[in-house]
C-alpha atoms as a PDB file:
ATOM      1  CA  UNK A   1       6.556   6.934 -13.839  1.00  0.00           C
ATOM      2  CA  UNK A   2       4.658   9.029 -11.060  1.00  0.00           C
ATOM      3  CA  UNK A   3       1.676   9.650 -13.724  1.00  0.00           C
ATOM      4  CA  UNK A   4       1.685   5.667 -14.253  1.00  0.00           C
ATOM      5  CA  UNK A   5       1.769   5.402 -10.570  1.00  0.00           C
ATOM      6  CA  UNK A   6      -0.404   7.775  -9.901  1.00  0.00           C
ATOM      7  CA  UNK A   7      -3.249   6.481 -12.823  1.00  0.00           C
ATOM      8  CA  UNK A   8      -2.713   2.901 -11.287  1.00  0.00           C
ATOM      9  CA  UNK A   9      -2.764   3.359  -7.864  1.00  0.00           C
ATOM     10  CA  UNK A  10      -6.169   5.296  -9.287  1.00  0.00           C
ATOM     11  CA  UNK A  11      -7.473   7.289  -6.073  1.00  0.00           C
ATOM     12  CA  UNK A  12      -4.738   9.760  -6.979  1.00  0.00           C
ATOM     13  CA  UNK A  13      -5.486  12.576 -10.056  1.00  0.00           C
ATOM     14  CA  UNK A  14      -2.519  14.134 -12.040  1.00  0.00           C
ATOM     15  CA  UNK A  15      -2.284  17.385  -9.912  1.00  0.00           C
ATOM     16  CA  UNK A  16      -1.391  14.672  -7.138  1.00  0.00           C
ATOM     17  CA  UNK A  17       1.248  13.574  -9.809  1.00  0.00           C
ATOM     18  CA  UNK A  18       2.936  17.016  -9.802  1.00  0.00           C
ATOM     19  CA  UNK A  19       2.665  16.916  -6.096  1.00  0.00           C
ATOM     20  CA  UNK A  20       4.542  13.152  -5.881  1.00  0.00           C
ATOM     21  CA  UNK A  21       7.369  14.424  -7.694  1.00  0.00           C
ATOM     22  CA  UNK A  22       7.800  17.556  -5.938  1.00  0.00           C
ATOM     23  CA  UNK A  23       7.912  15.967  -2.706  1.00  0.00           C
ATOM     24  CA  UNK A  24       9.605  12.477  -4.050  1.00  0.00           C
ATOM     25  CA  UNK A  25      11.940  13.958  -6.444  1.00  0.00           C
ATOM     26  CA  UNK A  26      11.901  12.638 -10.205  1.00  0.00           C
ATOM     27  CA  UNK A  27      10.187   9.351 -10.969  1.00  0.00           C
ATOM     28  CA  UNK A  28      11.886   5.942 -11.065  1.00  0.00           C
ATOM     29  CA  UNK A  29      11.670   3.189 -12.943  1.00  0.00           C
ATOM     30  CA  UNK A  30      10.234   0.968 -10.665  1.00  0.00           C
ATOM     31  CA  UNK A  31       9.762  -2.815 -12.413  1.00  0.00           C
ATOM     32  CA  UNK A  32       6.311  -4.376 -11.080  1.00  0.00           C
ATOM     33  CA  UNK A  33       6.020  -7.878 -10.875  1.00  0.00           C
ATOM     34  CA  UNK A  34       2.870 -10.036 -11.304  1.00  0.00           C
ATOM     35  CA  UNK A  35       0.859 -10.647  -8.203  1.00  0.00           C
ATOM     36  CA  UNK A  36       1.803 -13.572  -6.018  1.00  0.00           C
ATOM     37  CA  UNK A  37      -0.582 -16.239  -4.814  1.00  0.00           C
ATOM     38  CA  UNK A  38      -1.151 -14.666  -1.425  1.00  0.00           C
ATOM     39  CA  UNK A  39      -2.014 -17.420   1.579  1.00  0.00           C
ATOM     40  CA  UNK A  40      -5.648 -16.743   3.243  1.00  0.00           C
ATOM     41  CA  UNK A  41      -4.747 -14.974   6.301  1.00  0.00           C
ATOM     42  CA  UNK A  42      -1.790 -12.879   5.522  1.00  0.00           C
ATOM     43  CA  UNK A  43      -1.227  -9.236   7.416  1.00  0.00           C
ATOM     44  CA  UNK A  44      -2.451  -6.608   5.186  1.00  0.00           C
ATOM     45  CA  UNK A  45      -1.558  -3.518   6.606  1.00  0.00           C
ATOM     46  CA  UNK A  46      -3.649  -0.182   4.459  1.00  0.00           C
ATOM     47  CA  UNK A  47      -2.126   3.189   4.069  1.00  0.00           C
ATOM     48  CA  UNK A  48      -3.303   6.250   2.373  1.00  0.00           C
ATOM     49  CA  UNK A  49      -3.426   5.995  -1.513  1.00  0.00           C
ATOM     50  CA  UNK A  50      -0.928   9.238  -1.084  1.00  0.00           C
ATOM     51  CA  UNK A  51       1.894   6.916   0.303  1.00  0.00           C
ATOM     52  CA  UNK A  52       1.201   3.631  -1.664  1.00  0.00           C
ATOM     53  CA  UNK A  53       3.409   4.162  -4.589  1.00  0.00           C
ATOM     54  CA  UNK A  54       6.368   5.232  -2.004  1.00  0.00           C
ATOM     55  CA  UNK A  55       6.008   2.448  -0.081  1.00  0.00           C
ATOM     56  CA  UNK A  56       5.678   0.450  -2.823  1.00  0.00           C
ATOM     57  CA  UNK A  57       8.704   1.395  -4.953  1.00  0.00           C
ATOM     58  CA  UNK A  58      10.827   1.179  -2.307  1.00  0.00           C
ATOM     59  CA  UNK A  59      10.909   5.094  -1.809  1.00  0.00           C
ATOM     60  CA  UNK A  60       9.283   5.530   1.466  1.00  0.00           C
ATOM     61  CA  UNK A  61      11.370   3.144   4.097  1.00  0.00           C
ATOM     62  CA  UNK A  62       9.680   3.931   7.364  1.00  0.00           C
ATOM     63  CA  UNK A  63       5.699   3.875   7.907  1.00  0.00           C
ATOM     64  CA  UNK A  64       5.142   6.020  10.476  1.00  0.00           C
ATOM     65  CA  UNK A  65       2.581   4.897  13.017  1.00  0.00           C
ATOM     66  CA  UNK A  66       1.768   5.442  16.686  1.00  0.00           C
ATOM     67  CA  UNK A  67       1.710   1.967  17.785  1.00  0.00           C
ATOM     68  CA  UNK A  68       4.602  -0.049  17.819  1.00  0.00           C
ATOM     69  CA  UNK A  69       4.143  -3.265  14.879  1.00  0.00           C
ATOM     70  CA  UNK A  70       4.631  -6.438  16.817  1.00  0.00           C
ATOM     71  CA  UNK A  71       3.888  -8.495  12.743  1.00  0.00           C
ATOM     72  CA  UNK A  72       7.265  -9.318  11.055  1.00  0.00           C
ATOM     73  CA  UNK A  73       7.792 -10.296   7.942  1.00  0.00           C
ATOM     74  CA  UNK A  74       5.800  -9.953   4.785  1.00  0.00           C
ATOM     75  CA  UNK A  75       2.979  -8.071   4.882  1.00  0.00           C
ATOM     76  CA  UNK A  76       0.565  -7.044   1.907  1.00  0.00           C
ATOM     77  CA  UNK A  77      -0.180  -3.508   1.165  1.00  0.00           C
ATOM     78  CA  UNK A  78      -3.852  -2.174   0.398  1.00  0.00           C
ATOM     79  CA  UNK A  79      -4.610   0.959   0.089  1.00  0.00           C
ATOM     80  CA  UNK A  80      -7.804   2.513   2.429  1.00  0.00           C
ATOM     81  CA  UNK A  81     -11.105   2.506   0.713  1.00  0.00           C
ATOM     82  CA  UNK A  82     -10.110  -0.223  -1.563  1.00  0.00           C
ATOM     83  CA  UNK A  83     -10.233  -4.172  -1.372  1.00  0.00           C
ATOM     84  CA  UNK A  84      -7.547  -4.696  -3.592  1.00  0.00           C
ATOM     85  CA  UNK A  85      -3.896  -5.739  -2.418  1.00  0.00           C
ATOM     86  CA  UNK A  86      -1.030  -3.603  -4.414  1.00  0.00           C
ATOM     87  CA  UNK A  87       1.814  -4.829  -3.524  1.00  0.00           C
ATOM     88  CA  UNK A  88       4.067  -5.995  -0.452  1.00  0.00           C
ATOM     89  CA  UNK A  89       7.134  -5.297   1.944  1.00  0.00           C
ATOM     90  CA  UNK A  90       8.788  -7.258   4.574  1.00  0.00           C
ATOM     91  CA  UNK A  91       8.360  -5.490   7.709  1.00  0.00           C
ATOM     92  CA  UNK A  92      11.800  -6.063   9.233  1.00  0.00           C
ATOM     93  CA  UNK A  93      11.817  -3.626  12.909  1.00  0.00           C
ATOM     94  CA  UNK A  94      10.340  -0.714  14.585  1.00  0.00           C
ATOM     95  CA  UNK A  95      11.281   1.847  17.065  1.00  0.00           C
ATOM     96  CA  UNK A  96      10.774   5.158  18.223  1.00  0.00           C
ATOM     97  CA  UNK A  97      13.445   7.651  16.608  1.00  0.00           C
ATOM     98  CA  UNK A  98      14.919  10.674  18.532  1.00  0.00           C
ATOM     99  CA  UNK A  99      14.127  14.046  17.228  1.00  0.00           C
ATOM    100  CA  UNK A 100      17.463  14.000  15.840  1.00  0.00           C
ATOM    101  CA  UNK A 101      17.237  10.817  13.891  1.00  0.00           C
ATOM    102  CA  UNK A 102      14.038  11.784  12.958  1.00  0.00           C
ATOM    103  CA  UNK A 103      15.528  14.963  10.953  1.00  0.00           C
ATOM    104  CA  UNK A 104      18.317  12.966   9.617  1.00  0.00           C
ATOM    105  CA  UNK A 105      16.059  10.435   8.198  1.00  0.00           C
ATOM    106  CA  UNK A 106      14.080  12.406   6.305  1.00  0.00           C
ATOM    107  CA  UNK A 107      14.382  10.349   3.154  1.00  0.00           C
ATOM    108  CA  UNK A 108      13.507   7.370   4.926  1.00  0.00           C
ATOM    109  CA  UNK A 109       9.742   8.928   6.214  1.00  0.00           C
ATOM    110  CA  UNK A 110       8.980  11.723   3.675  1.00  0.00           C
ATOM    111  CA  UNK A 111       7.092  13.205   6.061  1.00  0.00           C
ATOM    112  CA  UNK A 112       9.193  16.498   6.240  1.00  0.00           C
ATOM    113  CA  UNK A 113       8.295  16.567   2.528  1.00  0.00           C
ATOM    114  CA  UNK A 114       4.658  16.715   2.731  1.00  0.00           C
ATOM    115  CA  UNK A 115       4.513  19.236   5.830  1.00  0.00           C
ATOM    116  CA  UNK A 116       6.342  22.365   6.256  1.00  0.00           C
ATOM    117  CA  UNK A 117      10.180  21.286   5.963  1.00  0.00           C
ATOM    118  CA  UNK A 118      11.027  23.762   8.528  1.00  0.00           C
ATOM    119  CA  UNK A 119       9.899  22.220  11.207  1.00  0.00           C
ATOM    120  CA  UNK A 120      12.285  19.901  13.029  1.00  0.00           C
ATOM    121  CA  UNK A 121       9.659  17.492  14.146  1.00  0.00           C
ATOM    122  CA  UNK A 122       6.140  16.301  13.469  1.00  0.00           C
ATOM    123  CA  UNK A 123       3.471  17.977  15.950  1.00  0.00           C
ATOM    124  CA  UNK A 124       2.184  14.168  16.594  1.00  0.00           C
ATOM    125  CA  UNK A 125       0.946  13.969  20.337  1.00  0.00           C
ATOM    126  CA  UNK A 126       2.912  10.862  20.997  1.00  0.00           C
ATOM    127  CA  UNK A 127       6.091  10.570  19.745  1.00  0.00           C
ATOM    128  CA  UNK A 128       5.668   7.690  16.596  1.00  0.00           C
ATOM    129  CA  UNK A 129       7.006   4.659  15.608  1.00  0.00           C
ATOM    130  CA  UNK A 130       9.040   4.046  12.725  1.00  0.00           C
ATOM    131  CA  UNK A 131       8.278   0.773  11.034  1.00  0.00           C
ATOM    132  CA  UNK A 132      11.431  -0.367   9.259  1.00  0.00           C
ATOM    133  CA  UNK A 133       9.979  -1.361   5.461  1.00  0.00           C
ATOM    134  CA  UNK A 134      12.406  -3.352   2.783  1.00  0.00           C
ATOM    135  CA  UNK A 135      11.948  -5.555  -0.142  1.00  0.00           C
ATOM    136  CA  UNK A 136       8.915  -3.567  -2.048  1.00  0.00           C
ATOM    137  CA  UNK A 137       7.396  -4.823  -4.743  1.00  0.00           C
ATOM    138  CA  UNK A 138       4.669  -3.583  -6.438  1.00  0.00           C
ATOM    139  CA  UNK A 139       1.984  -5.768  -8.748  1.00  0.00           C
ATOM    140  CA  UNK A 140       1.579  -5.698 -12.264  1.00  0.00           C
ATOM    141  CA  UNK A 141      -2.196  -6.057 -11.576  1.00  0.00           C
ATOM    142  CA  UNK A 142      -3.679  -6.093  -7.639  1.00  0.00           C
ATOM    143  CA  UNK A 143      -5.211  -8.452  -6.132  1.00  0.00           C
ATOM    144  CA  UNK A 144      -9.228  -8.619  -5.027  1.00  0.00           C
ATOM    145  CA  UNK A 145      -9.890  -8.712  -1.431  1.00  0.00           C
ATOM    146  CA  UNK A 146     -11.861  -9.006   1.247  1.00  0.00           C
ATOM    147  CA  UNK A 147     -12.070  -5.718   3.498  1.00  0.00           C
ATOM    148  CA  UNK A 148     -14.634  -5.568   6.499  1.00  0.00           C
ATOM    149  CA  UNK A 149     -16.597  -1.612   6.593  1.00  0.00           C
ATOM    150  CA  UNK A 150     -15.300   1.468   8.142  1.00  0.00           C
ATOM    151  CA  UNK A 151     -11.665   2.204   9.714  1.00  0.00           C
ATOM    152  CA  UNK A 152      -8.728  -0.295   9.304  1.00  0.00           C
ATOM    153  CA  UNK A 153      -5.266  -0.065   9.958  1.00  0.00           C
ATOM    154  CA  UNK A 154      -4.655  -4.114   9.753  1.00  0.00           C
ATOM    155  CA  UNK A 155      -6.610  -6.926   8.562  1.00  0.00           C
ATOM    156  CA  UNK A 156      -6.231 -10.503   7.099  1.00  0.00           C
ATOM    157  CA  UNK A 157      -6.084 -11.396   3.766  1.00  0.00           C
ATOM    158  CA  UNK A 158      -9.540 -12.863   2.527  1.00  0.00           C
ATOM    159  CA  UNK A 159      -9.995 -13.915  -1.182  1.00  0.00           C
ATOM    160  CA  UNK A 160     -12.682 -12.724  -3.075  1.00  0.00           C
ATOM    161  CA  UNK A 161     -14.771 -15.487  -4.041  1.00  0.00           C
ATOM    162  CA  UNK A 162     -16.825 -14.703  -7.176  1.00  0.00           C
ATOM    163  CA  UNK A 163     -20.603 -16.353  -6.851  1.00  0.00           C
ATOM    164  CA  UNK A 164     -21.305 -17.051 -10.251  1.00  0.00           C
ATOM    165  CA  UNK A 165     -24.974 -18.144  -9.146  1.00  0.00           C
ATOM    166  CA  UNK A 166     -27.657 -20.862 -10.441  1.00  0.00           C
ATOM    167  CA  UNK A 167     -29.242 -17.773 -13.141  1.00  0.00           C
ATOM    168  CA  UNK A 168     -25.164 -17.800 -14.088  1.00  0.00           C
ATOM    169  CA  UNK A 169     -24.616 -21.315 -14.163  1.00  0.00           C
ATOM    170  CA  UNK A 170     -28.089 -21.753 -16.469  1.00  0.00           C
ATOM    171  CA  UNK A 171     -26.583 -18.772 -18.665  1.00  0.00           C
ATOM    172  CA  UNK A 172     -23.431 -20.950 -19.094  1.00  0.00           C
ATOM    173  CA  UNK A 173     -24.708 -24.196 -19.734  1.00  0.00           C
ATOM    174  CA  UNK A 174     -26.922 -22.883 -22.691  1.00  0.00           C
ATOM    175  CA  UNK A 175     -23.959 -21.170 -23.857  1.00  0.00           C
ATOM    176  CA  UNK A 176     -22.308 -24.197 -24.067  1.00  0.00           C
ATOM    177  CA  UNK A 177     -24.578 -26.613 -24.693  1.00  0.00           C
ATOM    178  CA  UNK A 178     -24.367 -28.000 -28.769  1.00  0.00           C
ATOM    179  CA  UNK A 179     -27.310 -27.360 -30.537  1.00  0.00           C
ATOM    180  CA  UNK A 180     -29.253 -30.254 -31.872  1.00  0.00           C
END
């Protein structure tokens, strides 16, 4: 499953693969499901294409951030340097864990997995927030979207419209059109 992951989520190669299981443990069987009609202005949070399929199979429980998340809810997942939507959580709390809960929940952040596992907490220079993540569930396909240039940690959900254009339209038409 991490190879299908890993080949769908695309921005990840198969070394990365070897990498996922090492630090996630042995792949699941994660079921997708086809991609919901998603309402014009729904949160979209993007993470790294490194934590997508994590997040999205339910895997990776806390998304650690250093800002608290004041959204609740359902938010959509992209993942950074793509406008496509891959899947979606409900974003239930958040709160800033104690260095103690933060070594006990190491199954819940992963972050001990991808750093050196000796260390007892992460040199961030504020201490982070851990946004409580439930209910994954990753497309079968994603979705096209909108995504303004540079840097962004949340954004709305803008459709892709697809401008066929008049030299489109003409194309069409004669397509269509019965000869005489």
């Amino acid at each position: 499953m991490w190879r299908l992951s890993v080949s769908v989520l695309g921005e990840l190669n198969t070394a990365n693969a070897t990498t996922m299981e090492a630090a996630f443990g042995p792949p699941h069987n994660t079921p997708t499901v086809p991609a919901p009609s998603i309402p014009t202005g729904s949160p979209v949070l993007t993470v790294n294409a490194c934590w997508a399929t994590p997040i999205l199979m339910g895997l990776k429980t806390w998304e650690i951030r250093t800002q608290n998340a004041l959204k609740r809810g359902t938010i959509y997942i992209a993942i950074s340097g793509l406008s496509e939507i891959w899947g979606e959580v409900t974003l239930t709390d958040s709160h800033k864990p104690s260095a103690s809960e933060w070594n006990q929940s190491s199954l819940k952040h992963r972050i001990a997995h991808r750093s050196n596992p000796s260390l007892p907490h992460p040199p961030f220079a504020t201490q982070p927030w851990a946004w409580h993540l439930t209910c994954a569930r990753l497309y079968e396909s994603p979705v096209p979207a909108s995504r303004p240039k540079g840097p962004v940690v949340w954004t709305t959900f803008t459709p892709v419209v697809l401008d066929s254009g008049p030299a489109m339209d003409e194309a069409c038409l004669l397509y269509t059109s019965p000869s005489p």
